[in-house]
C-alpha atoms as a PDB file:
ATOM      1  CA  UNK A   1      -7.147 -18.855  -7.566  1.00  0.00           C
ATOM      2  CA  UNK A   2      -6.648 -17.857  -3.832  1.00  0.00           C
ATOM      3  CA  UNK A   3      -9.141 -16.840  -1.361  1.00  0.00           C
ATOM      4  CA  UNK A   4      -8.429 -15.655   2.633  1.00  0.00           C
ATOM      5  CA  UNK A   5     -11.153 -17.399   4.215  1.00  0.00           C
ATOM      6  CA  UNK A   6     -10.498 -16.238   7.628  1.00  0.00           C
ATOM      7  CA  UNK A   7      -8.326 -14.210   9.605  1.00  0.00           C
ATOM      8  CA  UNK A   8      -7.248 -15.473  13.464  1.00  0.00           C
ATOM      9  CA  UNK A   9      -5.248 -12.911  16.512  1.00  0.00           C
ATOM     10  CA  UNK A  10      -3.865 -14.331  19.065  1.00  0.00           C
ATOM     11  CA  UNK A  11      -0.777 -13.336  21.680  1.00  0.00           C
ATOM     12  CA  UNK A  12       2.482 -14.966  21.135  1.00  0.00           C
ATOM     13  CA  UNK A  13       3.772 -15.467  24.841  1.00  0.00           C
ATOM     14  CA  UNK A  14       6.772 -17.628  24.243  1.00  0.00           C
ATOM     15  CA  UNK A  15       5.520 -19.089  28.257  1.00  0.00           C
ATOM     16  CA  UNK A  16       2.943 -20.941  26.289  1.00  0.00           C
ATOM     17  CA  UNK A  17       5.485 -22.723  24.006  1.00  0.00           C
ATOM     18  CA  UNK A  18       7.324 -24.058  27.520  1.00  0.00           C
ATOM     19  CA  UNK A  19       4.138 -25.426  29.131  1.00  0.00           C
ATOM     20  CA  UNK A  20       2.727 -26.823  25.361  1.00  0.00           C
ATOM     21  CA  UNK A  21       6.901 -28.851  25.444  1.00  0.00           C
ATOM     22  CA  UNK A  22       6.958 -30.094  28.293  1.00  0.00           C
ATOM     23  CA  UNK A  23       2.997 -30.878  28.837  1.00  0.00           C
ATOM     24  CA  UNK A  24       1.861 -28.345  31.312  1.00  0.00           C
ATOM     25  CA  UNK A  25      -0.743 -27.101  29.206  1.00  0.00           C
ATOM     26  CA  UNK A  26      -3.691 -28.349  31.584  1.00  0.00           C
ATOM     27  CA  UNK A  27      -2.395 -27.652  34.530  1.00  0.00           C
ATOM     28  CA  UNK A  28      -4.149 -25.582  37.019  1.00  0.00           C
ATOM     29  CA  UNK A  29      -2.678 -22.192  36.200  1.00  0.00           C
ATOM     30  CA  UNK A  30      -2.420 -22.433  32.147  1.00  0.00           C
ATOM     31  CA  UNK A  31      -5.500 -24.520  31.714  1.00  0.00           C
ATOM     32  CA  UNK A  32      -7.539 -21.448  31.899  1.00  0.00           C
ATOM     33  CA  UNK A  33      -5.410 -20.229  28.961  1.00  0.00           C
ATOM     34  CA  UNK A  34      -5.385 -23.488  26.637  1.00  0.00           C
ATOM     35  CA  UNK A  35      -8.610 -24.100  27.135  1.00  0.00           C
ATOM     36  CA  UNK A  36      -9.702 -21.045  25.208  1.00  0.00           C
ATOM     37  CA  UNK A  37      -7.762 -22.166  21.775  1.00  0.00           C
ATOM     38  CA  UNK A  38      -9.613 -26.127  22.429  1.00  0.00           C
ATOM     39  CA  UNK A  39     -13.063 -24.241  20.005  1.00  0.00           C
ATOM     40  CA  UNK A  40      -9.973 -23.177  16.984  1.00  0.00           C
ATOM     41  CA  UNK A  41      -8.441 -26.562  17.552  1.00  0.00           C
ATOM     42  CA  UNK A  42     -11.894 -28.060  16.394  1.00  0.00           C
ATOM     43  CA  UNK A  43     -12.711 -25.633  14.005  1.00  0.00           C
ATOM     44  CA  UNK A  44      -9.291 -25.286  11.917  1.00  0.00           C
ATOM     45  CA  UNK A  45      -9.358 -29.530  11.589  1.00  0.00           C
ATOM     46  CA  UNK A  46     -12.490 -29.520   9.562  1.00  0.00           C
ATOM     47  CA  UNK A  47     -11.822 -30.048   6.320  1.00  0.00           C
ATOM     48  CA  UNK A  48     -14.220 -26.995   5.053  1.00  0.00           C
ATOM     49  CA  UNK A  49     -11.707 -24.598   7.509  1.00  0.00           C
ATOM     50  CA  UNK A  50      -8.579 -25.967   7.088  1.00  0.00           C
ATOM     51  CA  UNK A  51      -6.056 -23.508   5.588  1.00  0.00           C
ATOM     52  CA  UNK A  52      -3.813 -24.475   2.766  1.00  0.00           C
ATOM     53  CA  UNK A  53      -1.252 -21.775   3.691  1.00  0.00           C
ATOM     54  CA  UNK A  54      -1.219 -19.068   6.398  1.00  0.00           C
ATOM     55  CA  UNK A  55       0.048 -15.646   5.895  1.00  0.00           C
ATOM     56  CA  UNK A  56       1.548 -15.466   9.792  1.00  0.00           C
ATOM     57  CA  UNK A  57       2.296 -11.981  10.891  1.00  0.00           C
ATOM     58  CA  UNK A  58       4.293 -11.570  13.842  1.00  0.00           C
ATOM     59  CA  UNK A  59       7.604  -9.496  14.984  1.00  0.00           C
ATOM     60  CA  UNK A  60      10.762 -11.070  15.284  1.00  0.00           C
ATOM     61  CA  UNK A  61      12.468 -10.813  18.597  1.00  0.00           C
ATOM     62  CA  UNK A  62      16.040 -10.835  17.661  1.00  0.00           C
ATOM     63  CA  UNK A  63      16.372 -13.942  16.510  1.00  0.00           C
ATOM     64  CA  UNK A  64      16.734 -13.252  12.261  1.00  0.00           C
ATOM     65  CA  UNK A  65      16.785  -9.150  12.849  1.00  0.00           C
ATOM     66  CA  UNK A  66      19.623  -7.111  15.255  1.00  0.00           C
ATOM     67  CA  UNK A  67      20.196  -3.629  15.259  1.00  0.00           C
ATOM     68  CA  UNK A  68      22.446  -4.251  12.131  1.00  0.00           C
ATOM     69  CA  UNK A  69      18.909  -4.369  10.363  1.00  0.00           C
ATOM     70  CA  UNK A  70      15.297  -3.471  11.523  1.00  0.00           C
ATOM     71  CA  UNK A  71      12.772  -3.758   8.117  1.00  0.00           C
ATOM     72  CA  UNK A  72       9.610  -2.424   9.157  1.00  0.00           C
ATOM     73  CA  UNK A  73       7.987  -4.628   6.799  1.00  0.00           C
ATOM     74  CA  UNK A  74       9.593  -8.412   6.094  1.00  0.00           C
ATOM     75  CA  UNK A  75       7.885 -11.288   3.897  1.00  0.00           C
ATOM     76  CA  UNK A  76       9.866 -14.622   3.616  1.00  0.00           C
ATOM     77  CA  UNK A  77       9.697 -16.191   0.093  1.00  0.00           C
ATOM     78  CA  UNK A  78      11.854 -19.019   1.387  1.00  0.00           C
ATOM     79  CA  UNK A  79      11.066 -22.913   1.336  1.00  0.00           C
ATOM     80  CA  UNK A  80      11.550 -24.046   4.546  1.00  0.00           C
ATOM     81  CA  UNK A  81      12.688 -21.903   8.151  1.00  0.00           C
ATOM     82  CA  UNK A  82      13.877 -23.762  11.186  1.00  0.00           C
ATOM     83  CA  UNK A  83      13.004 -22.721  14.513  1.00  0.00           C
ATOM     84  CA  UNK A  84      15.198 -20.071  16.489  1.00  0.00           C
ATOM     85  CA  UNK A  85      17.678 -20.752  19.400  1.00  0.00           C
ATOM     86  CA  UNK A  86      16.544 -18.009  21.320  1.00  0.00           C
ATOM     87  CA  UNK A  87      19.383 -18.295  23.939  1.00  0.00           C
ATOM     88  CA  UNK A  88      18.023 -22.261  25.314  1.00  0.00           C
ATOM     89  CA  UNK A  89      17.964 -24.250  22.297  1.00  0.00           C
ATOM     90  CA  UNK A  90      15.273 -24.292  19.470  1.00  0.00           C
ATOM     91  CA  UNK A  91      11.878 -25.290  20.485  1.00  0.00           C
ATOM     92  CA  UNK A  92      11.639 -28.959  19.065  1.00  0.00           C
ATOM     93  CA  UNK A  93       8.909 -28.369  16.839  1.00  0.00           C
ATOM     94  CA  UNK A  94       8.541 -28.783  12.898  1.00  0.00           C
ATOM     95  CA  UNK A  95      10.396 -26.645  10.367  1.00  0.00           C
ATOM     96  CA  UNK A  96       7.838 -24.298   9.208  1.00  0.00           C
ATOM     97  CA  UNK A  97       7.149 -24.713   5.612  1.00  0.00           C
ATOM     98  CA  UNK A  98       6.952 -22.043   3.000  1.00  0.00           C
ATOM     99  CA  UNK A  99       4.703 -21.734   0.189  1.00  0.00           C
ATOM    100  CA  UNK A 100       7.248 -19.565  -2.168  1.00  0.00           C
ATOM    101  CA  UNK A 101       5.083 -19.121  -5.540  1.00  0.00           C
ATOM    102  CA  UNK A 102       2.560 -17.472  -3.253  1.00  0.00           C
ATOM    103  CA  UNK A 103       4.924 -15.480  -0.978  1.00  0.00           C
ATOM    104  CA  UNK A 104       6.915 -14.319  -3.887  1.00  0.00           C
ATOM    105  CA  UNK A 105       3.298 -13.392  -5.648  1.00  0.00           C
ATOM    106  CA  UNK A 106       2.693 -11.331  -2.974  1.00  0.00           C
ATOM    107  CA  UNK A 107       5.853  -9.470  -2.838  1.00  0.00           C
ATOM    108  CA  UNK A 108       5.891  -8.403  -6.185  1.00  0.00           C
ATOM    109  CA  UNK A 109       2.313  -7.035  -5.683  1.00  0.00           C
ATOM    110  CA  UNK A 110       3.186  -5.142  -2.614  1.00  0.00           C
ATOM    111  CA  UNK A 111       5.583  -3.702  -4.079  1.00  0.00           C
ATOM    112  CA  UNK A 112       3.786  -2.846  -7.266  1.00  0.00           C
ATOM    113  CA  UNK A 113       1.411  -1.744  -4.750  1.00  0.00           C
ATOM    114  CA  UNK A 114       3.883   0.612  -3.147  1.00  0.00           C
ATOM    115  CA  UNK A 115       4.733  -1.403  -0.064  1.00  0.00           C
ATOM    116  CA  UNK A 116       8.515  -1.399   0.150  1.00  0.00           C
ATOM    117  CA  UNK A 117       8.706  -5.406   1.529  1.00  0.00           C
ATOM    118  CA  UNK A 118      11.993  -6.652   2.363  1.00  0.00           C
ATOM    119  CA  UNK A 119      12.057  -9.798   0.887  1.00  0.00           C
ATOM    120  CA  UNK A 120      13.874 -12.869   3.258  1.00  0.00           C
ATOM    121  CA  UNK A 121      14.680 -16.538   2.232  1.00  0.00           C
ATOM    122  CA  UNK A 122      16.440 -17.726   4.768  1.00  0.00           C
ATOM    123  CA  UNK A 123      15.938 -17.051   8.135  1.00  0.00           C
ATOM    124  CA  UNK A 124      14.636 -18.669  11.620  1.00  0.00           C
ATOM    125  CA  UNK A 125      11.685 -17.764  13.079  1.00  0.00           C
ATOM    126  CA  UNK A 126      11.196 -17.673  16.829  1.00  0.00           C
ATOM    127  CA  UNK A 127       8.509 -18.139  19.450  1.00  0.00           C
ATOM    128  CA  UNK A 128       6.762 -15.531  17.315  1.00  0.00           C
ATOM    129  CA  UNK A 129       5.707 -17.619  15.133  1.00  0.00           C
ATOM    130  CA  UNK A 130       5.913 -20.687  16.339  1.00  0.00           C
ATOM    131  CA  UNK A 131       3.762 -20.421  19.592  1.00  0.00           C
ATOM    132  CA  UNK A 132       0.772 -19.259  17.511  1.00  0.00           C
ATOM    133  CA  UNK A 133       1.246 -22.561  15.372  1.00  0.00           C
ATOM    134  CA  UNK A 134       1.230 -24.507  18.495  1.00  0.00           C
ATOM    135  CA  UNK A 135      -1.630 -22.885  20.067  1.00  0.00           C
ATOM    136  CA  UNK A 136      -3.755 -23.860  16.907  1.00  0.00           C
ATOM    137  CA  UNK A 137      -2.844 -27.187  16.069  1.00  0.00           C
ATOM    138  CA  UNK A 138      -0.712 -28.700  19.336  1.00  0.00           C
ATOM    139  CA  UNK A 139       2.390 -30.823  18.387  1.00  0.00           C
ATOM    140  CA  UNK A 140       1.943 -32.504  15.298  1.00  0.00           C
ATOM    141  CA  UNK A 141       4.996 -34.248  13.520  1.00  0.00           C
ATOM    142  CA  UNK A 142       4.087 -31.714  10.303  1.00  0.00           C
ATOM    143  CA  UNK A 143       2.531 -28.415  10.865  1.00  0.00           C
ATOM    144  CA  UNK A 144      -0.691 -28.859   8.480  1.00  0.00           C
ATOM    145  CA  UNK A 145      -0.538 -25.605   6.710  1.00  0.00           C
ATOM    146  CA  UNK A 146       2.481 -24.323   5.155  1.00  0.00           C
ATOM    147  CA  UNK A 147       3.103 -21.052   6.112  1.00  0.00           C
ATOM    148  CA  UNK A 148       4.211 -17.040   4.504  1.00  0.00           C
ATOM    149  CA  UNK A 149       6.352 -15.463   7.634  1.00  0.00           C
ATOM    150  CA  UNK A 150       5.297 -12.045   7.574  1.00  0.00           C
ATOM    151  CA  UNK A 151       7.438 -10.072  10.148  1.00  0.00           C
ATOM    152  CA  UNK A 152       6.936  -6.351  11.112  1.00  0.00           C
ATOM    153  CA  UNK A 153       8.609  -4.229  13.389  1.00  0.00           C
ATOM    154  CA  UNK A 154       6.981  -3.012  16.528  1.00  0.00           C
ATOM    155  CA  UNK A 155      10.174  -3.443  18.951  1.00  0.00           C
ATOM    156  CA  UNK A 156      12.066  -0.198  17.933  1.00  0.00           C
ATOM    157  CA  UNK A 157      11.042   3.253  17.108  1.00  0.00           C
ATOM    158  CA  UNK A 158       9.808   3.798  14.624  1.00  0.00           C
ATOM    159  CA  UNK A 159       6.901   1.390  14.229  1.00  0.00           C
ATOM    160  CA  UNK A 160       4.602   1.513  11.288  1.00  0.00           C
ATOM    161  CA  UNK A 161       1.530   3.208  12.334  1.00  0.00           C
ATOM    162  CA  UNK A 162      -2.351   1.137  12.428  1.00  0.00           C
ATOM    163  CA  UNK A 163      -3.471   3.009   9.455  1.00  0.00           C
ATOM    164  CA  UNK A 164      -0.242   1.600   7.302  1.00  0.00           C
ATOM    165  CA  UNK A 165      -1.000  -1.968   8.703  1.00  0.00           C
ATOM    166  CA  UNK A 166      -4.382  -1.546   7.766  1.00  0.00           C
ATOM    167  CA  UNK A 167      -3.718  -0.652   4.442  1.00  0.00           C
ATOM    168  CA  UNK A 168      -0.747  -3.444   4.280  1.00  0.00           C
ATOM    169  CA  UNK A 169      -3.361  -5.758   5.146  1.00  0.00           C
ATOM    170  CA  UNK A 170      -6.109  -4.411   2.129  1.00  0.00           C
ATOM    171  CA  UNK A 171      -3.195  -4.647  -0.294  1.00  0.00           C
ATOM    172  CA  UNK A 172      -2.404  -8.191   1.204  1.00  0.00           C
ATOM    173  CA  UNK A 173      -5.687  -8.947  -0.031  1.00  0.00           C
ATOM    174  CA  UNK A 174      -5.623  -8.031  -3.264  1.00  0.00           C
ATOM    175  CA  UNK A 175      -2.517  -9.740  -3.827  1.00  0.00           C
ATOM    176  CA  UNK A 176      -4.268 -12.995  -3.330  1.00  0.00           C
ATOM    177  CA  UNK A 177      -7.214 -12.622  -5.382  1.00  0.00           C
ATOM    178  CA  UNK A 178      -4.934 -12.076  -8.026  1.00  0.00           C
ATOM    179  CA  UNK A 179      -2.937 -15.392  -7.588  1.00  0.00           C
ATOM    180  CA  UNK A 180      -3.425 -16.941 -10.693  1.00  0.00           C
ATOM    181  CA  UNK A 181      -1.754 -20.668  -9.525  1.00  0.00           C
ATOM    182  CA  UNK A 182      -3.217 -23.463  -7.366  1.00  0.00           C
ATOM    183  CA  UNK A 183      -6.667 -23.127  -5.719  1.00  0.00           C
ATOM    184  CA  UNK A 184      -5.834 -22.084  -2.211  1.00  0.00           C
ATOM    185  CA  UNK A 185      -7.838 -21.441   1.085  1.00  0.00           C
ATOM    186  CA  UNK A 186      -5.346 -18.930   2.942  1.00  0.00           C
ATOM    187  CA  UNK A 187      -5.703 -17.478   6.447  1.00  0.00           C
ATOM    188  CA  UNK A 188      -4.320 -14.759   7.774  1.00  0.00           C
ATOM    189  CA  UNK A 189      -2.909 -14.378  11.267  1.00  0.00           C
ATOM    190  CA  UNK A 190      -2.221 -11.389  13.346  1.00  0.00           C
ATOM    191  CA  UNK A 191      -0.014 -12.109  16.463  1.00  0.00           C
ATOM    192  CA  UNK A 192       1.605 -10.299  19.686  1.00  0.00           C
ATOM    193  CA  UNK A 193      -0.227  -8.531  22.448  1.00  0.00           C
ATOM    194  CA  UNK A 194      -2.157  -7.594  23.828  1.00  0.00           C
ATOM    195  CA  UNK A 195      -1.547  -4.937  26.858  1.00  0.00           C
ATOM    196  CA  UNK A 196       1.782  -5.693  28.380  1.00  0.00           C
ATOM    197  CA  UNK A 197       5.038  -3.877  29.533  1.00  0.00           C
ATOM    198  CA  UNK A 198       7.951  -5.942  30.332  1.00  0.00           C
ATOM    199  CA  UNK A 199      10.527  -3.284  32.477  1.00  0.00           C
ATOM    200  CA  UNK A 200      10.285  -0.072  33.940  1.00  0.00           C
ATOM    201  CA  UNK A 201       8.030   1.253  36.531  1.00  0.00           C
ATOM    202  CA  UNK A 202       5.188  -0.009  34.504  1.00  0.00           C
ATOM    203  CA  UNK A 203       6.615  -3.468  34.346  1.00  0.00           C
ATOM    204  CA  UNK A 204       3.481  -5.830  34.494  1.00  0.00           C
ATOM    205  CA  UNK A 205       0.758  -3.744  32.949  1.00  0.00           C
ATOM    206  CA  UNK A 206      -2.401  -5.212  32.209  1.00  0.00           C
ATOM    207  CA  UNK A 207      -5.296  -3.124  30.533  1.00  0.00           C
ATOM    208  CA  UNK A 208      -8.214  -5.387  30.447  1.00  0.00           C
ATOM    209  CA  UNK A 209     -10.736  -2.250  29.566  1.00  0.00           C
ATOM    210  CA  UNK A 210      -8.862  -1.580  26.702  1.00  0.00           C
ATOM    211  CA  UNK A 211      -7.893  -4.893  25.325  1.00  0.00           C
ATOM    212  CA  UNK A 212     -11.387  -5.398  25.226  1.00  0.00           C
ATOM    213  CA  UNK A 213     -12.492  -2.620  23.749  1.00  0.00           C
ATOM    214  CA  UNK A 214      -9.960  -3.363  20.745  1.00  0.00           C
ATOM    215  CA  UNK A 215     -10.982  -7.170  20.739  1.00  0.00           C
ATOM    216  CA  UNK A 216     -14.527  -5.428  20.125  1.00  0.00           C
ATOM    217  CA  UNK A 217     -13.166  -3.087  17.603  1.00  0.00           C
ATOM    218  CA  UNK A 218     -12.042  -6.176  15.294  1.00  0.00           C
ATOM    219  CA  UNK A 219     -15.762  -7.241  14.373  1.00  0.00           C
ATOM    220  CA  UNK A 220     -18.395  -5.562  12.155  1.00  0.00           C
ATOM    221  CA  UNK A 221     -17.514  -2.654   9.744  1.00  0.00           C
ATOM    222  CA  UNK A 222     -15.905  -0.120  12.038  1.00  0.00           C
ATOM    223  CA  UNK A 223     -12.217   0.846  11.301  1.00  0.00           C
ATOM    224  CA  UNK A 224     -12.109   3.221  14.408  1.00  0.00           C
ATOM    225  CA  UNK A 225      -8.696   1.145  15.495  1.00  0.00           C
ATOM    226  CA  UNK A 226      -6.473   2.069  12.426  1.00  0.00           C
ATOM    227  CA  UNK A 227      -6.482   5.678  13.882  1.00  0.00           C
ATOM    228  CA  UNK A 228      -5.085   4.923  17.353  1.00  0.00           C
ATOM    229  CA  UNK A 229      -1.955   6.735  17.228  1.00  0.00           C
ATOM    230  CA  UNK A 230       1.042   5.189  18.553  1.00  0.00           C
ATOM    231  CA  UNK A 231       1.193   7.663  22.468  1.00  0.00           C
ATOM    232  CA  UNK A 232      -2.331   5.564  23.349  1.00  0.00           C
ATOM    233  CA  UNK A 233      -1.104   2.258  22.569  1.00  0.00           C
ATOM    234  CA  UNK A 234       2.010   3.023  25.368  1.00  0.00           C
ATOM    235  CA  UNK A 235      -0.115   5.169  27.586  1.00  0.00           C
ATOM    236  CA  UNK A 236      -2.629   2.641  27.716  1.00  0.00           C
ATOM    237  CA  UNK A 237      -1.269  -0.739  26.698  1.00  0.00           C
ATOM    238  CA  UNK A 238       2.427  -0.363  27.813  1.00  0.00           C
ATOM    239  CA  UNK A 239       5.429  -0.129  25.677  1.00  0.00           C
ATOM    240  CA  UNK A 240       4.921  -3.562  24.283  1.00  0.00           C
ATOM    241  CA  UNK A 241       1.116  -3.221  23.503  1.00  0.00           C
ATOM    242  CA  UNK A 242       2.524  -1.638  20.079  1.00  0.00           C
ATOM    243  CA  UNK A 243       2.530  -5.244  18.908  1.00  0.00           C
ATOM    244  CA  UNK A 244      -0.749  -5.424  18.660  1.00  0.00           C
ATOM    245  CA  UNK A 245      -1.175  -2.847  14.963  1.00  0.00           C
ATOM    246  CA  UNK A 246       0.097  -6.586  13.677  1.00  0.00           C
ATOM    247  CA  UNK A 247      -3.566  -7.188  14.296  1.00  0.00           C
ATOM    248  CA  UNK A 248      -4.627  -4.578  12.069  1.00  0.00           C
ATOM    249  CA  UNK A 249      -2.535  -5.986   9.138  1.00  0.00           C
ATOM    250  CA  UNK A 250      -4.910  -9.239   9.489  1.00  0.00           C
ATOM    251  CA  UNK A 251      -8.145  -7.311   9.556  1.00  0.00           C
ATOM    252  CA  UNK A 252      -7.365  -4.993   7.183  1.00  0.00           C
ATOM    253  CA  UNK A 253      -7.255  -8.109   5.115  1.00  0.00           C
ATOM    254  CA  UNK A 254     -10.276  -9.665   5.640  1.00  0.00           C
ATOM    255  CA  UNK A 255     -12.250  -6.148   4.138  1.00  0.00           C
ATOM    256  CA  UNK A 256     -15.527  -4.346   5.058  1.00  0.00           C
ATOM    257  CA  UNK A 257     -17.035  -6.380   7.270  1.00  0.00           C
ATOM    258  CA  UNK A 258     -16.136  -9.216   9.533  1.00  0.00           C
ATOM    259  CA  UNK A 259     -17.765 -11.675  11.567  1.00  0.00           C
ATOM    260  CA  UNK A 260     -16.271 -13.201  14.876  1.00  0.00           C
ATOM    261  CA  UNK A 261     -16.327 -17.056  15.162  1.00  0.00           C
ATOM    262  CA  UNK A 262     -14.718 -17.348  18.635  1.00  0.00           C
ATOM    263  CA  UNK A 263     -13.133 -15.337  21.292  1.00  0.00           C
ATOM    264  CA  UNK A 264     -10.986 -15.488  23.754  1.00  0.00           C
ATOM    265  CA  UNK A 265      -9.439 -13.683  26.762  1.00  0.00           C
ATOM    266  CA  UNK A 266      -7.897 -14.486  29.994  1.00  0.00           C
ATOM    267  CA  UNK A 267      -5.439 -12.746  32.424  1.00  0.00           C
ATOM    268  CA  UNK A 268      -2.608 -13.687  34.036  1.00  0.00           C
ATOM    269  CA  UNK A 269      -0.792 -14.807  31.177  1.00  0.00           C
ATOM    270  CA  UNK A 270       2.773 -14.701  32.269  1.00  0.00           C
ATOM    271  CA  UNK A 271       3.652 -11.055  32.440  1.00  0.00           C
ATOM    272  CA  UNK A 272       0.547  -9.979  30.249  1.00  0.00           C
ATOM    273  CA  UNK A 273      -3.250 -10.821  29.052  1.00  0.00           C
ATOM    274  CA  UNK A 274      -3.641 -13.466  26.315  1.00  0.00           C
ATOM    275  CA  UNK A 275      -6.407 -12.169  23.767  1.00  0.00           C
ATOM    276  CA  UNK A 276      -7.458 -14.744  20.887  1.00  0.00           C
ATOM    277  CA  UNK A 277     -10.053 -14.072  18.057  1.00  0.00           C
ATOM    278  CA  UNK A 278     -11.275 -16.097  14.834  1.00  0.00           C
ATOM    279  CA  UNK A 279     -12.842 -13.732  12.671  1.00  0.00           C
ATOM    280  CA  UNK A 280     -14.113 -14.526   8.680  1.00  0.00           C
ATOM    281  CA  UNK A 281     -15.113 -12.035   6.547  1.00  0.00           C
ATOM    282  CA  UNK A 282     -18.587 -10.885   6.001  1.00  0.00           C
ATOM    283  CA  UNK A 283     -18.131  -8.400   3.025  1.00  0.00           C
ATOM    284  CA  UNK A 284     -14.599  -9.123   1.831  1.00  0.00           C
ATOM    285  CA  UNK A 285     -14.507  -6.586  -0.759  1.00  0.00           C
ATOM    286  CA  UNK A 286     -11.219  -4.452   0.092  1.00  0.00           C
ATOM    287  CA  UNK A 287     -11.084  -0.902  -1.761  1.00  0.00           C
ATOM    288  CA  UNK A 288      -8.771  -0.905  -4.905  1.00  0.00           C
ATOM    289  CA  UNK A 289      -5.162   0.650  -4.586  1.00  0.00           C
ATOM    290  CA  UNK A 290      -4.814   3.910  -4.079  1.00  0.00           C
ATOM    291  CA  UNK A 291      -1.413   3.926  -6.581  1.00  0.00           C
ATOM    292  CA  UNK A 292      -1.605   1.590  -9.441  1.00  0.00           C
ATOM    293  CA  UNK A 293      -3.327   2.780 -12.485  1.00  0.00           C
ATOM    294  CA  UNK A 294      -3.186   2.285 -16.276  1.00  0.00           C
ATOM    295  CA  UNK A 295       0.113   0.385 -16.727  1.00  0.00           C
ATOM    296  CA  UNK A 296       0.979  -0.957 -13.700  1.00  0.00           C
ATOM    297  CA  UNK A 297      -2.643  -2.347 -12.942  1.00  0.00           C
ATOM    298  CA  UNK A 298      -2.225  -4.375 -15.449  1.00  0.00           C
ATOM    299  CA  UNK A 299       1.237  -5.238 -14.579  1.00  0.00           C
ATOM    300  CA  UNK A 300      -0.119  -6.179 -11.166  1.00  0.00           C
ATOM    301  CA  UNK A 301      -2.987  -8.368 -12.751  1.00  0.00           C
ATOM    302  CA  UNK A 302      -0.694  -9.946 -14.702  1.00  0.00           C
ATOM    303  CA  UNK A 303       1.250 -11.245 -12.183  1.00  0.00           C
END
């Protein structure tokens, strides 16, 4: 049996993975910044919160996807990915490793589920996913968790809206409380974000209002932020603030009602505001698919 015992957000500024290599983290201007993951540190150690495997959803910045191929939704079933040369070298950090009986579980169920997942076994993963791993557990020689790469796109038009990630995230759930293997504590990340425009005449937006307000929006039993359509995430959070419906995928998942453990937000972050949240859910029940009945709810049980 698997259970998602808590869900975390948190920006992915690939700035954070230079000062965390080459141990500027507590220097003057990022200390601000580190300090606010030093309570998850703590927390994700104990024993009674440490994840077995993390569902890690993030967007690939063409490092495994080009314009040659943009899924909107991409799950990695794969054993093992190595981190991404993203034009300097890879980050010398751990291979990230998979948990495939799971990841491959939760394919099939999406899909059952009417989710059309492209399914990936071999690919890097870039800063991504890797910064988020380093702002929760630092620089081990192992990351402690392994880890389901769950990439989505929200750097070209079309992006999925927040009601599909929403829902992605609901059927997420379902697929692991039908896992039938190993007992598993799983987490569920949502990454990128928050309010941020990198070019333009907008270059260097920051929204703090608004981040808020959707930092806010992430506890208790509201689901007023699947509905935010797509213009007020770039009127109000700049063309790259899209990133942040990834969040949605990891509440969604988490079900009625949540409960927020820690939060977090500072700006300057580079170019951008760093938001971080631990949430665990309150009320995980998530409502039952829309699609599968008779047959293929049984299919999907059976899995």
């Amino acid at each position: 049996m698997a259970r998602i015992t808590a869900g975390i957000a948190s920006s992915h500024v690939p700035l954070l993975g230079v000062a965390a290599d080459t141990g500027k983290d507590r220097d003057a201007y990022f200390s601000p910044i580190f300090q606010g993951y030093d309570w998850t540190r703590e927390w994700i150690a104990k024993p009674e919160n440490r994840p077995d495997v993390v569902i890690l959803v993030y967007n690939d910045h063409a490092s495994a996807f080009d314009m040659k191929i943009i899924p909107t939704f991409a799950i990695g079933c794969g054993e093992r990915y190595r981190p991404a040369d993203e034009g300097w070298g890879p980050r010398k950090v751990p291979d990230v490793e998979g948990h495939p009986d799971l990841a491959w579980h939760i394919a099939q169920s999406l899909i059952l589920d009417e989710f059309d997942m492209t399914i990936i076994n071999e690919m890097d993963v870039d800063h991504g996913l890797t910064v988020p791993l380093t702002m929760m557990y630092g620089a081990p020689e192992a990351w402690p968790a392994k880890v389901i790469p769950l990439a989505v796109n929200v750097v070209t038009y079309p992006p999925p809206s927040g009601n599909r990630c929403w829902a992605l995230g609901e059927a997420i759930a379902r697929a692991v409380q039908s896992f039938n293997g190993e007992d598993l504590k799983v987490h569920i990340w949502g990454t990128g974000g928050m309010s941020h425009q990198l070019q333009g005449a907008r270059a260097g937006l920051i929204n703090a209002e608004w981040d808020n307000m959707f930092l806010d929006g992430m506890i208790g039993t509201t689901q007023a932020l699947r509905s935010i359509p797509h213009i007020e995430y770039l009127r109000e959070t700049g063309s790259e603030g899209i990133e942040m419906v990834m969040w949605l995928i990891m509440r969604g998942a988490l079900g009625r009602e949540t409960r927020a453990l820690h939060r977090h937000y500072h700006v300057p972050c580079s170019n951008t505001a760093i938001g971080h949240i631990v949430l665990e859910p309150v009320d995980g029940t998530v409502p039952p698919s829309p699609t599968l009945e008779g047959n293929d709810a049984a299919a999907q049980g059976a899995i």
